[in-house]
Protein backbone atom coordinates (compact mmCIF):
# COMPACT_ATOMS: atom_id res chain seq x y z
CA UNK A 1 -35.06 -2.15 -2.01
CA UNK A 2 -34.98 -5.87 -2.21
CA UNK A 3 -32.61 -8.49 -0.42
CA UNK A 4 -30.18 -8.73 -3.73
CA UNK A 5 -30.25 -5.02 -4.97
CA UNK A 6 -28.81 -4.23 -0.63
CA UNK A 7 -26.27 -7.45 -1.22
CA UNK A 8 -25.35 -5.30 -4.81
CA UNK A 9 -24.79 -2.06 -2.92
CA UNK A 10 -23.10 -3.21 -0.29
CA UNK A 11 -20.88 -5.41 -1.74
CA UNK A 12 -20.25 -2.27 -4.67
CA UNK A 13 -19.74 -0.11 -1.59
CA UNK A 14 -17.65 -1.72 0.86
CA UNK A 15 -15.72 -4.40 -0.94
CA UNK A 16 -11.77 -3.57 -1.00
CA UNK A 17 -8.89 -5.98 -2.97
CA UNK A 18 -5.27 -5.93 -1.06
CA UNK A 19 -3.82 -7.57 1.89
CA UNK A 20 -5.51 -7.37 5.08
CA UNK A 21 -4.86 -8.54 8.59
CA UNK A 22 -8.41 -9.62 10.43
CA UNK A 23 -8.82 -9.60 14.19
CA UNK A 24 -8.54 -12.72 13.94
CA UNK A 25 -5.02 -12.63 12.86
CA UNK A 26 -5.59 -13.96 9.48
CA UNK A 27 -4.78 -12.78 6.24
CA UNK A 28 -7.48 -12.08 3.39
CA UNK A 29 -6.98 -10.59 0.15
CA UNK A 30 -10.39 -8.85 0.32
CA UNK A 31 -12.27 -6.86 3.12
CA UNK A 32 -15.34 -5.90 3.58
CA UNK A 33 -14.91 -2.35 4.76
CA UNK A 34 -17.65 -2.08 7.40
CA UNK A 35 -17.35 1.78 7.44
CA UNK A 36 -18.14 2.75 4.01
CA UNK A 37 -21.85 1.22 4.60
CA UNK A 38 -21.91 2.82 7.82
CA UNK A 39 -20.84 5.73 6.28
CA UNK A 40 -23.49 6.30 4.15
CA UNK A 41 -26.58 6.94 5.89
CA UNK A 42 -29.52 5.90 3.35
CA UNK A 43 -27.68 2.50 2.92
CA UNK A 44 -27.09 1.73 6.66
CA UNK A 45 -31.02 3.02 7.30
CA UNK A 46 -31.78 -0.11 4.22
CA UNK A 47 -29.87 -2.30 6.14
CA UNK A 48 -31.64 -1.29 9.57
CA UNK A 49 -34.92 -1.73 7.87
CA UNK A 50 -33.78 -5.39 6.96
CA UNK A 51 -32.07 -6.41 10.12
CA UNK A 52 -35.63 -5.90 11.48
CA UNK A 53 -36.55 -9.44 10.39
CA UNK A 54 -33.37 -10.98 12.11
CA UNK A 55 -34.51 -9.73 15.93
CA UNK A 56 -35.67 -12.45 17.96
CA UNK A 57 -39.16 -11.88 19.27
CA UNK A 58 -38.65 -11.57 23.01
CA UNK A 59 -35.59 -8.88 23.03
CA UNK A 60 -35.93 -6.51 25.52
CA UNK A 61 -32.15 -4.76 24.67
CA UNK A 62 -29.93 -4.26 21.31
CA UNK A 63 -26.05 -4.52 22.31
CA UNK A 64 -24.35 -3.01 19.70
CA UNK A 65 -20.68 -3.88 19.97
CA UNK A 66 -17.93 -0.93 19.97
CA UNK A 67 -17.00 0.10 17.27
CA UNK A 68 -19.37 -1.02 14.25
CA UNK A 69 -22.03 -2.38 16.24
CA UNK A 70 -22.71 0.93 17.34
CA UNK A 71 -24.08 2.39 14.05
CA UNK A 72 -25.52 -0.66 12.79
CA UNK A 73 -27.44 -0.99 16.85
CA UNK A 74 -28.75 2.66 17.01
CA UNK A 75 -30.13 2.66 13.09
CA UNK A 76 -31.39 -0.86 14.06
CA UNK A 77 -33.21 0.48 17.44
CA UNK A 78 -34.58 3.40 15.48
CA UNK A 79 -36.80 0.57 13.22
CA UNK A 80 -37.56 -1.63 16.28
CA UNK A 81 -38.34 0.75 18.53
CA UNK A 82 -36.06 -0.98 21.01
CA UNK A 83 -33.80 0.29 23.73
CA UNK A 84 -30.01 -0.25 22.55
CA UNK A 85 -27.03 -0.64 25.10
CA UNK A 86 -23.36 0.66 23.91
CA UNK A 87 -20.88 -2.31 24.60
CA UNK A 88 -17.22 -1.12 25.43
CA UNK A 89 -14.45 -3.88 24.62
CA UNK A 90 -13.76 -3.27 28.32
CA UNK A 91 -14.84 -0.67 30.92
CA UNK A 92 -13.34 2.61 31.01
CA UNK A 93 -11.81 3.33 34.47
CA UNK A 94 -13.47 6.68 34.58
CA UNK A 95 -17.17 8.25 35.05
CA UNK A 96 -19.58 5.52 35.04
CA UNK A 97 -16.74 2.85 34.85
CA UNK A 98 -19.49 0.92 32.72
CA UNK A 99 -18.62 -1.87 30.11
CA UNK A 100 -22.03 -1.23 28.84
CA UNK A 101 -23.65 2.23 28.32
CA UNK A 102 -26.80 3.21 27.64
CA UNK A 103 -30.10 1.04 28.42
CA UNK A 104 -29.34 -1.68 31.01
CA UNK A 105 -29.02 -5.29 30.79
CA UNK A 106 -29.37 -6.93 33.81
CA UNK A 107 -32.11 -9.68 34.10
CA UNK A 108 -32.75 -8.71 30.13
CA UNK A 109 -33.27 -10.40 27.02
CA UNK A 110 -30.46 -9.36 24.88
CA UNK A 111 -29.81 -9.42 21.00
CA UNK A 112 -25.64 -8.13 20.32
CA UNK A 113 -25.66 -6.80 16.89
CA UNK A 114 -22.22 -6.65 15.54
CA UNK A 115 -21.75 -5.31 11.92
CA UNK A 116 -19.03 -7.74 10.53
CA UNK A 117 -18.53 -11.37 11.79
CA UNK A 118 -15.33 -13.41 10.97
CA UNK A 119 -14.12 -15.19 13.49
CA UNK A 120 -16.79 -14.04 16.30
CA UNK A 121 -14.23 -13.74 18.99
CA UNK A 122 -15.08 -10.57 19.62
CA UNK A 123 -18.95 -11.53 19.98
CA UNK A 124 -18.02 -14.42 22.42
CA UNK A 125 -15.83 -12.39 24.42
CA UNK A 126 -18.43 -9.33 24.91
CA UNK A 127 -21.35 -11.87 25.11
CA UNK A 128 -19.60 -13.66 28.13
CA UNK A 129 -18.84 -10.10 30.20
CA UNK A 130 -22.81 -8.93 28.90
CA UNK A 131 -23.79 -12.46 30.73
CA UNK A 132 -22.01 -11.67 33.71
CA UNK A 133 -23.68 -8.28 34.43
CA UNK A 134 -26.94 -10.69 34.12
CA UNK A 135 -27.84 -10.29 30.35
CA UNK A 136 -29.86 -13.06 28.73
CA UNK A 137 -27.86 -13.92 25.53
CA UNK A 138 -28.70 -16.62 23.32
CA UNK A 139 -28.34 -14.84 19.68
CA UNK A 140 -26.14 -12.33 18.02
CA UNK A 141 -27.27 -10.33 14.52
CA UNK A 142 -24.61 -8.99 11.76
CA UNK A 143 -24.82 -7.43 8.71
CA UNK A 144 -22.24 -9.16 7.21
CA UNK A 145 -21.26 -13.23 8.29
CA UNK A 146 -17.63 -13.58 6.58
CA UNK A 147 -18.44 -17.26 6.82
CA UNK A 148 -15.28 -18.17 8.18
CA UNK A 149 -16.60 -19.95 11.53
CA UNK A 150 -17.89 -17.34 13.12
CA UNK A 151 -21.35 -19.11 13.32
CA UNK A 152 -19.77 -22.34 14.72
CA UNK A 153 -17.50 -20.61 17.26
CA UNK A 154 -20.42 -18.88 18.81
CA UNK A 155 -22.67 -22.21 18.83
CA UNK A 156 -20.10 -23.38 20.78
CA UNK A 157 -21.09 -20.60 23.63
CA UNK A 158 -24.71 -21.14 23.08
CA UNK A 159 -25.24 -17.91 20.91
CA UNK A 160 -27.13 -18.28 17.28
CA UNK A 161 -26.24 -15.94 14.75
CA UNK A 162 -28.23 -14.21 12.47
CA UNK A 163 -26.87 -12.29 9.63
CA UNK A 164 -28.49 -10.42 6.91
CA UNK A 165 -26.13 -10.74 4.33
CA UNK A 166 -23.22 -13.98 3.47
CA UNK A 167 -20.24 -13.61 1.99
CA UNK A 168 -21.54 -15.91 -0.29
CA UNK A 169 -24.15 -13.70 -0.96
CA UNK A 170 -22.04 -10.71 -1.42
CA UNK A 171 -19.84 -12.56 -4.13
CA UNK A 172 -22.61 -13.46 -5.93
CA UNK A 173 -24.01 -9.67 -6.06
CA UNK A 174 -20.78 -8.99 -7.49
């Protein structure tokens, strides 16, 4: 399946008319429900298979960011072969007490693959506590770039992002 017919069946898929509240705290009268492509297995396994392309060469660890990074990290590490960490939005106080679970990051090269980017707060935020347990961070992946400074907000913190799909794009498969 080709760049456009994905765009087409995500964007038949996961695209929702209403009011919604983002993270961010804005309001948008369409949304981009993350979990309906996540939901379906064959379609996130396409999107893995694209997202490929968008790793930079170099990345020792895939971050996936709880709770639709997850998915979209563990289909992704399936096609790359590589090692994926699970990134809480902050570390449990029980067990392993561990912001991130899974493959370690310390002294690592690092990709964070989020699944839908809007503001990238959340990206920045993670990004900065993934840095502090030593992570080497300079890009983030998405499925999905909202195009609402997302990209800008995490040039700012030295992170390039790299997303497979545009809300441009999306509108333009529909």
């Amino acid at each position: 399946m080709d760049l456009s017919e994905l765009a087409r069946r995500v964007y038949a898929t996961s695209r929702l008319t209403g009011r919604f509240v983002l993270r961010s705290g804005r309001v948008a009268d369409e949304y981009f429900d993350k979990y309906q492509f996540e939901a379906d297995p064959a379609l996130l396994d396409s999107l893995a298979q694209h997202m490929v392309a968008l790793v930079p060469d170099g990345t020792e660890v895939l971050a996936g960011l709880e709770m639709g990074g997850i998915a979209v990290v563990t289909a992704l590490g399936r096609h790359t072969g590589l090692p994926c960490a699970f990134v809480r939005k902050e570390a449990k106080a029980y067990g392993t007490a561990r912001l991130a679970e899974g493959a370690d990051v310390a002294g690592r090269r690092v990709l964070v693959v989020e699944d839908v980017v809007t503001s990238g707060g959340q990206i920045v935020i993670s990004t900065r506590q993934l840095r502090e347990l030593g992570a080497r961070i300079d890009a983030a992946a998405c499925v999905i770039d909202r195009q609402e400074g997302g990209a800008e907000a995490l040039a700012a913190d030295g992170i390039a992002l790299r997303a497979l799909l545009t809300r441009a794009q999306l509108e333009a498969a529909g």
